[in-house]
Protein backbone atom coordinates (compact mmCIF):
# COMPACT_ATOMS: atom_id res chain seq x y z
CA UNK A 1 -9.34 -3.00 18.63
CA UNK A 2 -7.40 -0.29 20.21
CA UNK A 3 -3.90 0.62 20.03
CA UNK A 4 -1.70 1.97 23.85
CA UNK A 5 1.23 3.93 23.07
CA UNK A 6 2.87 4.34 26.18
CA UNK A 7 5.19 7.23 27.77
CA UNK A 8 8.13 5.17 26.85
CA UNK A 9 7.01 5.27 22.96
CA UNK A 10 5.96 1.01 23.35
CA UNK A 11 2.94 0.17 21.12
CA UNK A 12 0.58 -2.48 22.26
CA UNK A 13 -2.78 -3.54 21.18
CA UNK A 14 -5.72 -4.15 22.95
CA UNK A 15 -8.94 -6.52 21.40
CA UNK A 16 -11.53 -3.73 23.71
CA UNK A 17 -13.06 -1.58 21.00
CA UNK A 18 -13.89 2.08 22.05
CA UNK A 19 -17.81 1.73 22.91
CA UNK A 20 -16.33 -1.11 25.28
CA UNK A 21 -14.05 1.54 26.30
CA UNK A 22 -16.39 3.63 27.21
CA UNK A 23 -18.73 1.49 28.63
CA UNK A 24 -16.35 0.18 30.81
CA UNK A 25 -14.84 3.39 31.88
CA UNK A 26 -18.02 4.40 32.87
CA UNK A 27 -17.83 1.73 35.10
CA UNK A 28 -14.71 2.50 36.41
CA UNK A 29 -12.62 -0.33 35.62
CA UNK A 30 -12.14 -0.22 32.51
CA UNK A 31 -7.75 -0.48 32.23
CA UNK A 32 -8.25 -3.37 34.63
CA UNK A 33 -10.59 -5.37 31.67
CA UNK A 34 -8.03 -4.24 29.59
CA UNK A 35 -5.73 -6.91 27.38
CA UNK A 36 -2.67 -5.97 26.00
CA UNK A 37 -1.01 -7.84 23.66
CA UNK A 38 2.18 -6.45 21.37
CA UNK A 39 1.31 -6.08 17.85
CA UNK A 40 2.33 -8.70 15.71
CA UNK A 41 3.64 -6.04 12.45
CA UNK A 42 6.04 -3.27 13.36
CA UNK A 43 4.05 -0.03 13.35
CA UNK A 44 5.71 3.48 13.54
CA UNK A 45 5.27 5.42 16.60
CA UNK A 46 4.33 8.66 15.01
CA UNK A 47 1.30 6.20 13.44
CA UNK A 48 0.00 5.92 16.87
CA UNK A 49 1.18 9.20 18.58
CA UNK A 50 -0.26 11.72 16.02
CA UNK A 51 -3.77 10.18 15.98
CA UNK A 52 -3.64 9.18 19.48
CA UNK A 53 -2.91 13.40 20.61
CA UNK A 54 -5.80 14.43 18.52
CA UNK A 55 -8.69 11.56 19.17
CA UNK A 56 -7.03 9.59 21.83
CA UNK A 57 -7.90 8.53 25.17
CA UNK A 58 -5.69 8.92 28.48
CA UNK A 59 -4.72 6.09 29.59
CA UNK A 60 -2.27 5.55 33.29
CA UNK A 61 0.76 4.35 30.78
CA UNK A 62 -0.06 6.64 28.00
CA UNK A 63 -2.76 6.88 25.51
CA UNK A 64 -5.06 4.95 23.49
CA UNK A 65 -6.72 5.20 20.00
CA UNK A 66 -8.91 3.98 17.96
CA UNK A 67 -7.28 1.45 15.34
CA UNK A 68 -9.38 2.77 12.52
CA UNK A 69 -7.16 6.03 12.47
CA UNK A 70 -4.36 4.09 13.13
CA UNK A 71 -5.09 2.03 9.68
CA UNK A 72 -5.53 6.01 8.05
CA UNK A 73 -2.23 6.80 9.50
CA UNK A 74 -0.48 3.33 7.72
CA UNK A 75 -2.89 3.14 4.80
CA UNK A 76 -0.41 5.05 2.09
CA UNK A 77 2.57 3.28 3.05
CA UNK A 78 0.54 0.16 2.95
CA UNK A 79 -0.46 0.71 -0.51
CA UNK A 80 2.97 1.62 -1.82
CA UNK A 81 4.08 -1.50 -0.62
CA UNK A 82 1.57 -3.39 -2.55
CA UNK A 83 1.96 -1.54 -5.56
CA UNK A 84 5.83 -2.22 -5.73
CA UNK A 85 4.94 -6.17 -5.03
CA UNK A 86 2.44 -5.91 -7.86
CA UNK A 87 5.34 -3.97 -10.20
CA UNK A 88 7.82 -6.81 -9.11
CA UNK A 89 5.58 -9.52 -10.00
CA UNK A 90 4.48 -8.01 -13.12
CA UNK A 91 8.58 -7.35 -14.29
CA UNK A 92 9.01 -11.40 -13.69
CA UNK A 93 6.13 -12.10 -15.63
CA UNK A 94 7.38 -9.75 -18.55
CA UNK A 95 10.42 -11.87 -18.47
CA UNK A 96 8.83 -14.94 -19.03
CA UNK A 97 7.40 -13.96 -21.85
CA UNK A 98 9.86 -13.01 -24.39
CA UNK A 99 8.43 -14.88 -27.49
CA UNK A 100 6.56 -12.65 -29.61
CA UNK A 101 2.93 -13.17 -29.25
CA UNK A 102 0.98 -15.11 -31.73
CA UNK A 103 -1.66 -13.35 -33.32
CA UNK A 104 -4.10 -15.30 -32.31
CA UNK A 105 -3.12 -14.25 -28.77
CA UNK A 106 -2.81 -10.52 -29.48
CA UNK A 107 -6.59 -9.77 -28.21
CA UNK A 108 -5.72 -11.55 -24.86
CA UNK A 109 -2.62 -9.30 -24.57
CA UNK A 110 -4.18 -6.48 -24.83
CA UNK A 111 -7.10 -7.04 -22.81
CA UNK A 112 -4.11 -7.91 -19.76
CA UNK A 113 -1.87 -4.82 -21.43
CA UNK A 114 -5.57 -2.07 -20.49
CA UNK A 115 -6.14 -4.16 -16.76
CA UNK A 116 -2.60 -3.58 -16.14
CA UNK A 117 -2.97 0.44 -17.03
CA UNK A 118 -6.55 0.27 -15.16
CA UNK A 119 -5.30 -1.59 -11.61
CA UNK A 120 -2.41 1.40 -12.10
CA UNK A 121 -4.74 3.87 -12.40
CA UNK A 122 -6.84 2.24 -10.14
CA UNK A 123 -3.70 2.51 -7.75
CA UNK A 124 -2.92 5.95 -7.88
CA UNK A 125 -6.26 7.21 -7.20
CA UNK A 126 -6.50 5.01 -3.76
CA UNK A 127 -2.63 6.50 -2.98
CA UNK A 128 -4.10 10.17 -3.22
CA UNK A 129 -7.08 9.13 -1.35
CA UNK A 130 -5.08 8.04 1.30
CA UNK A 131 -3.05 9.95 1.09
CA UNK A 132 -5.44 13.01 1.53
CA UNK A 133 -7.22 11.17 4.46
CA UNK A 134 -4.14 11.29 6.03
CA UNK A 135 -3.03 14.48 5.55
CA UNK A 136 -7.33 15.59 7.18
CA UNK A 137 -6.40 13.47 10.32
CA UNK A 138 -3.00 15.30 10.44
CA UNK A 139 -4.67 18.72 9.77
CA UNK A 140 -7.29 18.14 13.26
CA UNK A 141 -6.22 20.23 16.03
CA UNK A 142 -4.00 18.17 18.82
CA UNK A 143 -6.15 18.32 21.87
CA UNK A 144 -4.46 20.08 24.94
CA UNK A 145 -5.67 17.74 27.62
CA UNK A 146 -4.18 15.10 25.90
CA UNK A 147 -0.90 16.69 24.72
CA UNK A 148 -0.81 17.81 28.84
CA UNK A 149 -1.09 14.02 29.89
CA UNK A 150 1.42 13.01 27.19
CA UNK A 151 4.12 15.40 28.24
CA UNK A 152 3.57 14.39 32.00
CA UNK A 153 5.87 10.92 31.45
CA UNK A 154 5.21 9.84 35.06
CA UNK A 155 8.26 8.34 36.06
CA UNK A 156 8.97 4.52 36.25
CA UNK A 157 5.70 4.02 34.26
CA UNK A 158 5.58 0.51 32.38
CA UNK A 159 2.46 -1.13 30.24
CA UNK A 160 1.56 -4.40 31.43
CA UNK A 161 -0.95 -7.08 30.70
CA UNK A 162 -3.87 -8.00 33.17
C-alpha cells in the first residue's frame, strides 16, 4: 500500500505497492492503474509529507510513499496510545481488587505484579526504538527533485479516483 499526499495537504491511500509502482510506471500508466481510496484513521500530514520529501515518488497531484515509513512516522504515537489504554485498564483492575490478598494467592500476585513491570519495561524499550527509527528517517536528507515538485502546487490540482 501506498500513501498520495496531495498539493492541497489531502491524504489518500492507494492498495498498488511500490514494485507495482514501478512496474507500472515503467509502463507508462501507472497513475491511471492507480486506486485511491481515503484512509479510514486520521493520519497527520507531516506523517506523510516528511517521509514522502525524502523517499517519495512524484506523483501529478503530489507525492507518494511507501506505507512502511509512513507506519515509522506513526509508530511512537501509536505505542503511547496503547500504553495509556493498557495503564487505564490496569487502574480499573486495581480498583476491583481492594480486598487484601489471601495468602494463598500472594504467589499469583506477584507473578502478575513482575509481568506488569516486564510488559512496562517491555514498553519503553519499543517507545525508544521507535522512537529512534523515527528520528533516522527524519535525519535522511530531503531530496531536491522532490522538494522542487512539492513546492510547484500546480494550480486547480485535485486527487481523484480512477
Amino acid at each position: 500500500m501506498m500513501y498520495l499526499i496531495t498539493f492541497n495537504k489531502i491524504i489518500y491511500t492507494t492498495p498498488m505497492s511500490v514494485g507495482q509502482f514501478l512496474v507500472s510506471r515503467e509502463d507508462g500508466d501507472a497513475f491511471e492503474q492507480m486506486t485511491l481510496t481515503e484512509p479510514e484513521v486520521h493520519i497527520d500530514i507531516d506523517d506523510v509529507l516528511q517521509p514522502a520529501l525524502r523517499n517519495g515518488f512524484r506523483h501529478p497531484e503530489g507525492l507518494l510513499v511507501d506505507e512502511s515509513l509512513v507506519d515509522i512516522m506513526t509508530a511512537p504515537q501509536r505505542l503511547e496510545m496503547a500504553a495509556q489504554a493498557q495503564s487505564a485498564l490496569e487502574s480499573q483492575l486495581e480498583e476491583l481488587h481492594t480486598d487484601p490478598i489471601p495468602v494463598t494467592d500472594a504467589t499469583h500476585a506477584h507473578q502478575v505484579d513482575q509481568l506488569s513491570r516486564k510488559a512496562r519495561l517491555d514498553h519503553e524499550e519499543a517507545l525508544r526504538w521507535a522512537q529512534n527509527t523515527r528520528n533516522e528517517l527524519l535525519e535522511r536528507p530531503v531530496d531536491d527533485e522532490l522538494q522542487r515538485h512539492w513546492e510547484q502546487r500546480p494550480t486547480g490540482s485535485s486527487a481523484h479516483s480512477h
